[in-house]
Protein backbone atom coordinates (compact mmCIF):
# COMPACT_ATOMS: atom_id res chain seq x y z
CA UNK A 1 84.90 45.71 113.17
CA UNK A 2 81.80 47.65 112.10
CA UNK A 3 83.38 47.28 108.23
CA UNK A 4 82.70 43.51 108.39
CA UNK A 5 79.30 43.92 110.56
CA UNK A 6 77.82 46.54 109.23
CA UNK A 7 76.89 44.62 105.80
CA UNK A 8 75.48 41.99 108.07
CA UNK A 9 73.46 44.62 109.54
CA UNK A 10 72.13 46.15 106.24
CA UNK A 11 71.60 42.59 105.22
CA UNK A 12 69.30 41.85 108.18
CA UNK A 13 67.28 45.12 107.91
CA UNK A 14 66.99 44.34 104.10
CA UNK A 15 65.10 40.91 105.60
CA UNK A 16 63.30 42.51 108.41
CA UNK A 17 61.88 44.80 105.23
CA UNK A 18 59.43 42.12 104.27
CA UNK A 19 56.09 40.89 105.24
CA UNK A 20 56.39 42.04 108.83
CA UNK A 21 53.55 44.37 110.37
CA UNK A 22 51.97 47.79 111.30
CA UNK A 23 53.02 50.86 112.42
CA UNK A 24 52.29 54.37 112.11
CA UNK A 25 52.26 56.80 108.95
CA UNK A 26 54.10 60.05 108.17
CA UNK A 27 55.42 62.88 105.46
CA UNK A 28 58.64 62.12 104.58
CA UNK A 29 60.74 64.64 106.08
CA UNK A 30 58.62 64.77 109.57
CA UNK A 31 58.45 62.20 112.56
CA UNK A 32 55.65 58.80 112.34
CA UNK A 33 52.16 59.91 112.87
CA UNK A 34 52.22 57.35 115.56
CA UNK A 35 55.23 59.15 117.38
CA UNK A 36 53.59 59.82 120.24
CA UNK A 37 52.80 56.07 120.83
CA UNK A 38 55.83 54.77 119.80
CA UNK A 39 57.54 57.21 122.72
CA UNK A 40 55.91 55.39 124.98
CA UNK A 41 56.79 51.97 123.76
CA UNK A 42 60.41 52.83 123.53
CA UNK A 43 60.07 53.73 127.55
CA UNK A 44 59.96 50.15 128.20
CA UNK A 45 62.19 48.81 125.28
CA UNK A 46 61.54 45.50 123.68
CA UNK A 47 64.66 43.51 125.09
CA UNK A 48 66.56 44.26 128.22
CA UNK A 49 69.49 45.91 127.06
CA UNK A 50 67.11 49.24 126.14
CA UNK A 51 66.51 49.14 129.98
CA UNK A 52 65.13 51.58 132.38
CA UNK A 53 65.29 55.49 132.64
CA UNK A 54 68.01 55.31 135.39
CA UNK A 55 70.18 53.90 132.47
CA UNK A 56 72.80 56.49 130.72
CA UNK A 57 71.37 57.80 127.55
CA UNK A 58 73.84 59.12 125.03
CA UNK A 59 72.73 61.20 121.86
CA UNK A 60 74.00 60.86 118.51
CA UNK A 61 76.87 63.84 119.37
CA UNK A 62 77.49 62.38 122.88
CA UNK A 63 78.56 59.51 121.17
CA UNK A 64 80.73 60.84 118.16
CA UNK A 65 82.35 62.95 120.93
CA UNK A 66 83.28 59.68 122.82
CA UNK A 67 84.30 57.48 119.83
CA UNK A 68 86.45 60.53 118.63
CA UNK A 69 88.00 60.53 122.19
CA UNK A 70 88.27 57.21 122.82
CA UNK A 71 88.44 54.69 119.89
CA UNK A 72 91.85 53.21 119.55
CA UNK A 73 91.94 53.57 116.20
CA UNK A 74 92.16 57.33 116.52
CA UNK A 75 94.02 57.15 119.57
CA UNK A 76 96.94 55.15 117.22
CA UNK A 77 96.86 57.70 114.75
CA UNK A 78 97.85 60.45 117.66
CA UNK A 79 100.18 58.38 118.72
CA UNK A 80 101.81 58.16 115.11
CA UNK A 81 101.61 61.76 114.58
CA UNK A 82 103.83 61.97 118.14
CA UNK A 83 106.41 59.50 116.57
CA UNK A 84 106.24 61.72 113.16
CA UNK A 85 106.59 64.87 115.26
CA UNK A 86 109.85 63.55 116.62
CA UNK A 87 111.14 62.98 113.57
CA UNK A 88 110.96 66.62 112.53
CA UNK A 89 112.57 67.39 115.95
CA UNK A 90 115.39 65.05 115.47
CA UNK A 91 115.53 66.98 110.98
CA UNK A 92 115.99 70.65 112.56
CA UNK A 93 118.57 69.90 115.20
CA UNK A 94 120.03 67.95 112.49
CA UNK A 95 122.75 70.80 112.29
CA UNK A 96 123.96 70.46 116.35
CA UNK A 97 127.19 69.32 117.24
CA UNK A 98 127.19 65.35 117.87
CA UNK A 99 130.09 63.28 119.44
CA UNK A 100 131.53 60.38 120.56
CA UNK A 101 132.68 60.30 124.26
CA UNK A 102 135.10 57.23 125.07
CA UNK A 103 136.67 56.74 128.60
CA UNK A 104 138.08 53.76 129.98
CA UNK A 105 140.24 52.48 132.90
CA UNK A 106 142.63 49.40 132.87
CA UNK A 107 145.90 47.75 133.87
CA UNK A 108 148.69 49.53 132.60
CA UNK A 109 152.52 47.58 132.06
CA UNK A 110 155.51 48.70 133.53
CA UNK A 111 157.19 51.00 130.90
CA UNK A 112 160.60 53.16 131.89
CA UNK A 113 162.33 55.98 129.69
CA UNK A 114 166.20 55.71 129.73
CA UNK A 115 168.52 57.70 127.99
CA UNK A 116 171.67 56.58 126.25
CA UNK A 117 173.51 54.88 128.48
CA UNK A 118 170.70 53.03 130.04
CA UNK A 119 169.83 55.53 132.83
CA UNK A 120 166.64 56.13 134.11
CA UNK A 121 165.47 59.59 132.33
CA UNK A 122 162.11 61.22 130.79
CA UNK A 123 164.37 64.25 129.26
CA UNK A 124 166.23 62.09 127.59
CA UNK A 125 164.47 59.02 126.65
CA UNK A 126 165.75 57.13 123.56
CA UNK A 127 164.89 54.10 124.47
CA UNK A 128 162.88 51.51 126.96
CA UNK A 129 163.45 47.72 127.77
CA UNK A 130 162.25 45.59 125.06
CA UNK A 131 158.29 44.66 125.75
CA UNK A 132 157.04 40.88 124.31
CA UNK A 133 154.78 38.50 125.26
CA UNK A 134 156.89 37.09 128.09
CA UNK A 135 157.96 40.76 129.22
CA UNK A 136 154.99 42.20 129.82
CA UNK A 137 153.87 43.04 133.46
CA UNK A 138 151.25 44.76 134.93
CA UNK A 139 152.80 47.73 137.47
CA UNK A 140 149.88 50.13 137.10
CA UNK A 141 146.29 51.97 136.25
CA UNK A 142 145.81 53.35 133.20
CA UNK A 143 142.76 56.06 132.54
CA UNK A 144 141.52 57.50 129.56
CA UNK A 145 139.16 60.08 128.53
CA UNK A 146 138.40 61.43 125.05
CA UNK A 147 136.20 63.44 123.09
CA UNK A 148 135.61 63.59 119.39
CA UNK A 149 132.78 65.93 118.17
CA UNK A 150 131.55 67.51 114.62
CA UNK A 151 129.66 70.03 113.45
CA UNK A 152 127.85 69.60 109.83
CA UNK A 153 129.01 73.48 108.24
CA UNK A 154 127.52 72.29 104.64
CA UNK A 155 125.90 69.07 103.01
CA UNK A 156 124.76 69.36 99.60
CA UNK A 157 121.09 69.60 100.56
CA UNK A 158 120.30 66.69 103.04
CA UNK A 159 119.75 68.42 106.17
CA UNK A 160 117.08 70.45 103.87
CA UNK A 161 115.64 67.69 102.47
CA UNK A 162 115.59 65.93 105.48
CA UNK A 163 113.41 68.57 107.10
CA UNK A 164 110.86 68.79 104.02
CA UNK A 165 110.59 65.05 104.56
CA UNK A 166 109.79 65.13 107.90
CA UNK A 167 107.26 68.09 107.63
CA UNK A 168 105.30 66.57 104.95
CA UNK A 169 105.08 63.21 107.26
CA UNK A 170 103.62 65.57 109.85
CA UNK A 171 101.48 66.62 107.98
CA UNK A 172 100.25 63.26 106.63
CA UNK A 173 100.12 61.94 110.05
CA UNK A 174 97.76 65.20 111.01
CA UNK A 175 95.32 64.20 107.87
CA UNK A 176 95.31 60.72 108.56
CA UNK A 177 93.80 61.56 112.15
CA UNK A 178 91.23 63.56 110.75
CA UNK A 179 90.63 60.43 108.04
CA UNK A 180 90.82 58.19 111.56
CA UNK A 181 87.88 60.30 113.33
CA UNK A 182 85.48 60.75 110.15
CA UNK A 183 85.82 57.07 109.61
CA UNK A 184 84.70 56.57 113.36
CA UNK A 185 81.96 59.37 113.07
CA UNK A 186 80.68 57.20 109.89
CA UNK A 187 80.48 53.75 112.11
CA UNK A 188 78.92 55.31 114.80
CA UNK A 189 75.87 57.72 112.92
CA UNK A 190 75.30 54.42 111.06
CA UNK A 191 75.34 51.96 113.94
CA UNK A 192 72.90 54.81 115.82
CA UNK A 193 70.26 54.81 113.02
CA UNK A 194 70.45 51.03 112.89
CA UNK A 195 69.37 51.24 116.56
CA UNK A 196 66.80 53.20 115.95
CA UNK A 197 65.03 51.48 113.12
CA UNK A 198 65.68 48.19 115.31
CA UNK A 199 63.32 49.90 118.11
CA UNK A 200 60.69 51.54 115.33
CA UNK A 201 60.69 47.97 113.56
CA UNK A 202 59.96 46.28 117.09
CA UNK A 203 56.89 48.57 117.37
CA UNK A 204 55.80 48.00 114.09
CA UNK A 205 55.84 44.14 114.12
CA UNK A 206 53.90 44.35 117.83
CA UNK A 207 51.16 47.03 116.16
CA UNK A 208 51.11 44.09 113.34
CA UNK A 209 50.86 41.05 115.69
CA UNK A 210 47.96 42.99 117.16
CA UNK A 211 46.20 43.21 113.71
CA UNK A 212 46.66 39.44 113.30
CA UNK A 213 45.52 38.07 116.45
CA UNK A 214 41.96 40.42 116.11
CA UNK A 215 41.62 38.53 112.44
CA UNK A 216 42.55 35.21 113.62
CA UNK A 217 40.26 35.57 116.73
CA UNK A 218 37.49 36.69 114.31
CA UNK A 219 37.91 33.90 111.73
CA UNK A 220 38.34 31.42 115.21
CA UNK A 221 35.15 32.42 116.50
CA UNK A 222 33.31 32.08 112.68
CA UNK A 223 35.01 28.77 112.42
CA UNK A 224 33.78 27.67 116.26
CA UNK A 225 30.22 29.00 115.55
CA UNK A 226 30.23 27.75 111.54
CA UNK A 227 29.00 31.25 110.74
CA UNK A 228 30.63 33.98 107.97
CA UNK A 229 32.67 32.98 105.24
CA UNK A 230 36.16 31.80 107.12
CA UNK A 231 37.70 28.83 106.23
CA UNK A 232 40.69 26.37 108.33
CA UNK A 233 42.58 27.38 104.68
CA UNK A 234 42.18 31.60 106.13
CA UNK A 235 42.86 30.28 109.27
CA UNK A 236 45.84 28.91 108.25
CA UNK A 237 46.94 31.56 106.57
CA UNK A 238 46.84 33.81 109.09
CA UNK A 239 48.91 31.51 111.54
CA UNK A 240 51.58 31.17 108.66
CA UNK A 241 51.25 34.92 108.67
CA UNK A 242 52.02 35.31 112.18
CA UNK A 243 55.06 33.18 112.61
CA UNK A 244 56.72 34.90 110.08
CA UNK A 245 56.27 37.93 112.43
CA UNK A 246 57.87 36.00 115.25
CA UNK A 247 61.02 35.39 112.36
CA UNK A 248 61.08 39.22 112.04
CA UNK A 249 60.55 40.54 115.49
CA UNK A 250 64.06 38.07 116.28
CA UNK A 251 65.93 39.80 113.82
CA UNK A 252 65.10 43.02 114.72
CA UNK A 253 65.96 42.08 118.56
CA UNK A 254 69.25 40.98 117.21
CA UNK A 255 70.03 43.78 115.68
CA UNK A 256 68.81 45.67 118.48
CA UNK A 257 71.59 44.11 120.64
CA UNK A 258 74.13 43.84 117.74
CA UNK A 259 74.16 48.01 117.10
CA UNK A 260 73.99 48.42 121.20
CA UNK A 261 77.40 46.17 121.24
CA UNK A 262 78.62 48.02 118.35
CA UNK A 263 77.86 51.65 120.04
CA UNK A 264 79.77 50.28 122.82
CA UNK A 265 83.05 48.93 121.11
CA UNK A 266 83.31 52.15 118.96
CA UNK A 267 82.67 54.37 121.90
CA UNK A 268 84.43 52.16 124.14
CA UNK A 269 81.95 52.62 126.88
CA UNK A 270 81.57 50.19 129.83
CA UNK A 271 78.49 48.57 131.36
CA UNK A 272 74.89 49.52 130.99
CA UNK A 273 73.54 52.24 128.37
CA UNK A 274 71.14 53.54 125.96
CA UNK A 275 70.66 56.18 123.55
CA UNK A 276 68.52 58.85 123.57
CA UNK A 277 64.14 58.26 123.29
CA UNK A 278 64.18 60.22 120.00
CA UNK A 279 62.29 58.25 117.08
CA UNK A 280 63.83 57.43 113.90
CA UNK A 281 63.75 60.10 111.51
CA UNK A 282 64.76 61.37 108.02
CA UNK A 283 67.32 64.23 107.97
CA UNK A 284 66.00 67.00 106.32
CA UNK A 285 68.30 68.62 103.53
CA UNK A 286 68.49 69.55 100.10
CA UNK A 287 71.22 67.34 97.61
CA UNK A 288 73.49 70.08 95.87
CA UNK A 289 75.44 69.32 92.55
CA UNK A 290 78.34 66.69 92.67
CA UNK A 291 80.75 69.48 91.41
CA UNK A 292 79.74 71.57 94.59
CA UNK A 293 80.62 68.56 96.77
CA UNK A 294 84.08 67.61 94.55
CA UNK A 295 85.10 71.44 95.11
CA UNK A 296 84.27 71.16 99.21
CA UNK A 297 85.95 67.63 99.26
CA UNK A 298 89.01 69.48 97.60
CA UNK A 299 89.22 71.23 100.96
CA UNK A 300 88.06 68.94 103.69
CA UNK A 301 88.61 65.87 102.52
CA UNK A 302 91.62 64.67 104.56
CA UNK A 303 93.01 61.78 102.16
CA UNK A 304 93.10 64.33 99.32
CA UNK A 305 95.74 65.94 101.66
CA UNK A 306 97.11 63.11 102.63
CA UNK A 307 98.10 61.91 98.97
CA UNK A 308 99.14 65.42 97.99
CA UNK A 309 101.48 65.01 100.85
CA UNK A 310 102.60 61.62 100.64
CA UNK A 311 103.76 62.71 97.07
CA UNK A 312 105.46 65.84 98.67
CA UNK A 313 107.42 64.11 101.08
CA UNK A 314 108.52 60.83 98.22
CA UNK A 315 110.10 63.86 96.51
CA UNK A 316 112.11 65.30 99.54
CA UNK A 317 113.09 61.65 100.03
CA UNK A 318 114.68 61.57 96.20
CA UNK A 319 116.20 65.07 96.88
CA UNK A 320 118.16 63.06 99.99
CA UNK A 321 119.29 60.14 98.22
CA UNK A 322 120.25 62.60 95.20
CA UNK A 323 122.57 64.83 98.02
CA UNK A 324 124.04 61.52 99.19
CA UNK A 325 126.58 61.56 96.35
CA UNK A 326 128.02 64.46 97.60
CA UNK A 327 130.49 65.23 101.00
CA UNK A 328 129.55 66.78 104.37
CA UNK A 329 131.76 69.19 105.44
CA UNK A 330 132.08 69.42 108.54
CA UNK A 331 133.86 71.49 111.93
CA UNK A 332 135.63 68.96 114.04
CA UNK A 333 137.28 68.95 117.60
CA UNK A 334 138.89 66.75 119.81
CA UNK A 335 139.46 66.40 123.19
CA UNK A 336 141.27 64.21 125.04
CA UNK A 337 143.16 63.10 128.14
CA UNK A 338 145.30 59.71 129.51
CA UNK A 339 147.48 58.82 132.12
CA UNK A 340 149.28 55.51 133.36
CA UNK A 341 150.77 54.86 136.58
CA UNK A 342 152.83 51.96 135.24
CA UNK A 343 154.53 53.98 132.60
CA UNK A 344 156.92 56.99 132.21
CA UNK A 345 155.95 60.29 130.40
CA UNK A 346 158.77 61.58 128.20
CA UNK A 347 158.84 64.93 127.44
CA UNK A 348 159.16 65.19 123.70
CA UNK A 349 156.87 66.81 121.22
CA UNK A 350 157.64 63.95 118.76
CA UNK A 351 156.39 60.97 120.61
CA UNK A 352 152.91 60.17 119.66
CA UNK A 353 152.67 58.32 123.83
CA UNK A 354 149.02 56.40 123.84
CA UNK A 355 149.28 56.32 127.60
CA UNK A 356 149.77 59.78 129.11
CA UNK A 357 148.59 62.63 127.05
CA UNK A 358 147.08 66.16 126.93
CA UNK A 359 145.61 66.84 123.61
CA UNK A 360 142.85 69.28 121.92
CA UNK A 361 142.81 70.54 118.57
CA UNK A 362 140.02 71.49 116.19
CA UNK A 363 139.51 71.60 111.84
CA UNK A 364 137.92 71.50 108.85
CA UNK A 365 137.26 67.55 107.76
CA UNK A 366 135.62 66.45 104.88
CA UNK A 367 133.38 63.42 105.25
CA UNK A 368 132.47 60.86 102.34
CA UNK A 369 130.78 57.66 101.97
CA UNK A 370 132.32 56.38 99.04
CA UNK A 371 129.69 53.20 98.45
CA UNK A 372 128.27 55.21 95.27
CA UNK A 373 127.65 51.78 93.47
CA UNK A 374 125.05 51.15 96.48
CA UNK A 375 124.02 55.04 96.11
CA UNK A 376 123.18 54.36 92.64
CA UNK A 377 120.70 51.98 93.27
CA UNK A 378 118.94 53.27 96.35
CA UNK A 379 118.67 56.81 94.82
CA UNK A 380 116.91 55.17 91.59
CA UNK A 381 114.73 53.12 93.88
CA UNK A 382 113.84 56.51 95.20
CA UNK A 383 113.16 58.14 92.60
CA UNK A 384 110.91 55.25 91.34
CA UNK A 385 109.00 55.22 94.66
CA UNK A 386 108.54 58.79 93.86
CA UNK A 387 106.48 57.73 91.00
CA UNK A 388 104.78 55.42 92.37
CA UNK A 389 103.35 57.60 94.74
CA UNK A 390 102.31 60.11 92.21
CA UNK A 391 100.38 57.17 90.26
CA UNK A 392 98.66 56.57 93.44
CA UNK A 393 97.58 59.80 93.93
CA UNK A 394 96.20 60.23 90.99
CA UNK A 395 94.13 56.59 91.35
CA UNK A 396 93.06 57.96 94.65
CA UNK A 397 91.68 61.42 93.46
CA UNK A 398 89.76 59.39 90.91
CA UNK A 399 88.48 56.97 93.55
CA UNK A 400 87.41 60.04 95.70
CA UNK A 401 85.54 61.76 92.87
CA UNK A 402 84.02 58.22 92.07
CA UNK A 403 83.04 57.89 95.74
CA UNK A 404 81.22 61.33 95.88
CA UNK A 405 79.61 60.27 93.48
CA UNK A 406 77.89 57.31 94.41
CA UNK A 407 77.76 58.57 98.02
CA UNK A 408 75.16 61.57 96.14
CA UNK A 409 73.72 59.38 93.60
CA UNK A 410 73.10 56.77 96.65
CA UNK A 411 71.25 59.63 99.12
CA UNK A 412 69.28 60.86 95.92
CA UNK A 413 67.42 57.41 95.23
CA UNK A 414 67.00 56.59 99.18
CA UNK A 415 65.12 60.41 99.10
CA UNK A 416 63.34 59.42 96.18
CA UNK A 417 62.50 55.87 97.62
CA UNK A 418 61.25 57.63 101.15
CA UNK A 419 58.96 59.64 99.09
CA UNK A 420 57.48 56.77 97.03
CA UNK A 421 57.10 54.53 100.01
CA UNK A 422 55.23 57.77 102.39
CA UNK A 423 52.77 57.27 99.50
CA UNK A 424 51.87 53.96 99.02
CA UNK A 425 52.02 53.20 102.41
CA UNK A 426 48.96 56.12 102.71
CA UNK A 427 47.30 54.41 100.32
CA UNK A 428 47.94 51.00 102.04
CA UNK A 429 46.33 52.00 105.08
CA UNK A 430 43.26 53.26 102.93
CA UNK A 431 43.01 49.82 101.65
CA UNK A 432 43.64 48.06 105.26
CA UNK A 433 41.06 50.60 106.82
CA UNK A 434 38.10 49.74 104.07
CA UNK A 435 39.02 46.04 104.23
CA UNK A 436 38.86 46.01 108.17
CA UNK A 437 35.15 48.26 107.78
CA UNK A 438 33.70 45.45 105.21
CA UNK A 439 35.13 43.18 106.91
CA UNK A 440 32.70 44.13 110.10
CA UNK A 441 30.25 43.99 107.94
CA UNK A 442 30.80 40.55 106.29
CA UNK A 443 31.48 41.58 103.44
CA UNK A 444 34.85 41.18 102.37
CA UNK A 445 36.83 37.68 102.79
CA UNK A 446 39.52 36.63 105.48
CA UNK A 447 42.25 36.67 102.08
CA UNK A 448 41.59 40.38 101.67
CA UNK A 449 42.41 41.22 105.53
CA UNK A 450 45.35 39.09 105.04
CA UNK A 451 46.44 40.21 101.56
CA UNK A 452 45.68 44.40 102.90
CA UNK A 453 47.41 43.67 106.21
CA UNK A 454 50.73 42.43 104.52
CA UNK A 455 50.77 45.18 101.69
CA UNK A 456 50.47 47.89 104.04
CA UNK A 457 53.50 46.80 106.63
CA UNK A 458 55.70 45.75 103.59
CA UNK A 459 55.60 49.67 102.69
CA UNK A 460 55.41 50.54 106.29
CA UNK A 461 59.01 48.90 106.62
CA UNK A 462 60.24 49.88 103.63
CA UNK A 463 59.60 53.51 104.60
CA UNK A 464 61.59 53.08 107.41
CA UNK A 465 64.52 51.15 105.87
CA UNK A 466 64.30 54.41 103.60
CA UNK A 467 64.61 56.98 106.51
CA UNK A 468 67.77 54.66 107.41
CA UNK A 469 69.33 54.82 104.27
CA UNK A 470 68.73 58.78 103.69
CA UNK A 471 70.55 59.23 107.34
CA UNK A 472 73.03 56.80 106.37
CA UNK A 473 73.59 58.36 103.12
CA UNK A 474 73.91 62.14 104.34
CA UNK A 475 76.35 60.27 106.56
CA UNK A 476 78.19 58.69 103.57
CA UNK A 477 78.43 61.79 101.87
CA UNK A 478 79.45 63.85 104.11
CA UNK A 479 82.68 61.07 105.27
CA UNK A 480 83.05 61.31 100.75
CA UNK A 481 83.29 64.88 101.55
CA UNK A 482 85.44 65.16 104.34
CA UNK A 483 83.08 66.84 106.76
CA UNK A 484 81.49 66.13 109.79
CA UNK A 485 78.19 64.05 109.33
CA UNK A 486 75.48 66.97 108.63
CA UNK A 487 73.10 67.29 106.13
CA UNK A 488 73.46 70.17 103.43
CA UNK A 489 71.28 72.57 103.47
């Protein structure tokens, strides 16, 4: 969900990022000047689904802990690794004995033994009466029980195989739950620090409103009295000024209530909740070298696993399609028992009698699936999937490295951009403080106010669309990695 949303999201803080209003100053790496304040306008939250302290508050690891636990996504991938598991249980036992147990019970006909001359006799039975359709009667029960079973002794490699298959697909299933939960851990942090510059943006535009509605009373009351400089042009300007603050504050309330809904999907929690009073923030950390991060993504980085294995177990797949040309030898016994109430037993060796019998016997058999035309072509199709899958591995560990990459070069400029805008949003305020003083004193024009009062919360709100993008990019980096969402220190 949050893969479709989340550009929406970035897309509305991008527009929230322009002429809004005030808020409070700060270094880069340390909390708003105006922190304090803000605290207590986050404990009554601008819309109601912030709502009151009796409400569940969840911090960032609260949360990754639930979405890890909970999320169907991840839950599917356990699930799949179950299945997988199975699989491998069903490879190692591949070499117990398996059988086929038949029994039955039916009508039996009315067969008798006579010897010779036509006298009743199961010593010396050389013939019975002649059976056709119009002869046959029903006189009896038959029952029949018998048991065929085999034992593989050697096959050419595909019980081996088979297990090296189903190991690597273990395996693969284990790194694709890890890929599962840093995915989720990526959605979440995100959706979190979008939450929190919602709430810091909310302040901001009400510290800006405030700003606005002093300068509008001031050029009002000039206007009313025809004293100063103000004009129905400033006057207008100002009111054009503050309903594109109304514009901004409903985007940020929407996105507000968009990251709360996504928290709660990902998380799947239920009814009312919050996250913690903390204010937004940048992570502190310093950016290492993209080989440092390649080398730690080589180990942590579950789809670098993942393709290694996926090649691994294409390969044991080739190796059974290759031992499919070849027999299974094999241990078999038989078991087996029959009677018939309707028909006489002889006693001779000789007769082969389907309807009373004693039998068990055991051997050597030799079994062979003599379709190698049909081999042919699935053990090429193998080996060509094999390929395949190496080709894709290799695209992927170039799409990884590429990934890193931007994920760094990404956090890098949203550092450098936090830096840049903690500056000229200092010297902003400078300007908005001396234009507010001369202003006092008549002697600066309604414009100026105007013109200071949008400069300053343009960089205001671009330093904190910065802060979000630094979090969000140690988060990026750190899913490119492989590892939990921490900056590196």
């Amino acid at each position: 969900m949050l893969a479709r949303t989340l550009p929406l999201l970035l897309a509305s803080v991008a527009a929230v990022a322009s002429p809004a209003l005030a808020a409070p100053t700060s270094k880069p790496t340390s909390q708003p000047a105006a922190a304090k304040a803000a605290a207590k306008a986050n404990a009554k939250p601008a819309t109601p689904a912030a709502a009151a302290d009796s409400v569940r508050r969840y911090t960032l690891d609260q949360l990754l802990a639930l979405a890890r636990a909970r999320y169907p996504g991840v839950q599917a991938a356990r699930h799949s690794l179950a299945s997988m598991q199975q699989k491998l249980f069903r490879a190692k036992w591949a070499y117990a004995p398996q059988g086929k147990l038949q029994a039955f019970f039916a009508p039996s006909p009315t067969i008798e033994c006579k010897d010779s001359q036509g006298r009743p006799s199961t010593d010396f039975c050389v013939q019975t009466p002649q059976v056709d359709g119009s002869s046959v009667n029903i006189g009896g029960i038959m029952a029949q029980v018998v048991l065929d079973v085999g034992l593989p002794i050697y096959t050419f490699g595909k019980i081996a195989a088979a297990k090296r298959a189903a190991r690597a697909g273990v395996a693969v299933r284990r790194a694709q739950i890890k890929a599962s939960m840093r995915d989720i851990e990526l959605k979440v942090t995100k959706a979190y620090w979008a939450l929190k510059l919602a709430r810091e943006l909310l302040y901001t535009i009400e510290q800006g409103r405030k700003h606005l509605d002093k300068g509008l009373q001031r050029i009002e009351k000039q206007l009313e009295n025809d004293t100063g400089n103000a004009t129905v042009i400033d006057k207008l300007r100002l009111k054009t000024a503050a309903a594109e603050v109304h514009v901004r504050e409903a985007q940020a309330k929407k996105l507000e209530r968009l990251m709360l809904a996504t928290l709660a999907t990902l998380c799947r929690i239920e009814g009312r909740f919050d996250v913690d009073k903390k204010i937004i923030d940048a992570l502190p950390g310093k950016v290492a070298p993209v080989d440092s991060y390649l080398d730690l993504a080589k180990g942590s980085r579950p789809e670098m696993k993942l393709l290694d294995l996926a090649a691994r177990a294409q390969r044991a797949a080739v190796d059974v399609e290759r031992a499919r040309f070849f027999p299974d030898l094999l241990l078999v016994g038989s078991v087996g028992v029959g009677t018939a109430t309707g028909v006489d037993n002889p006693k001779n060796a000789f007769y082969n009698d389907p309807f009373n019998f004693v039998r068990a016997g055991f051997g050597l058999a030799l079994r062979w699936q003599l379709d190698t035309v049909q081999q042919v072509g699935r053990y090429r199709g193998a080996k060509a999937d094999a390929k395949r899958v190496e080709a894709k591995r290799r695209e992927g560990l170039a799409g990884i490295k590429l990934e890193i990459t931007k994920a760094r070069l990404d956090l890098v400029e949203a550092k450098a951009r936090l830096t840049a805008a903690y500056k000229g949003q200092k010297a902003a305020r400078s300007w908005l403080v001396a234009v507010s003083q001369n202003m006092s004193a008549g002697l600066s024009e309604p414009k100026d106010l105007n013109d200071a009062l949008i400069g300053f919360f343009q960089l205001k709100i671009r330093y904190l669309q910065a802060m979000f993008d630094v979090n969000s990019g140690w988060a990026a980096l750190a899913r490119a990695i492989g590892e939990r969402v921490r900056p590196l220190k």
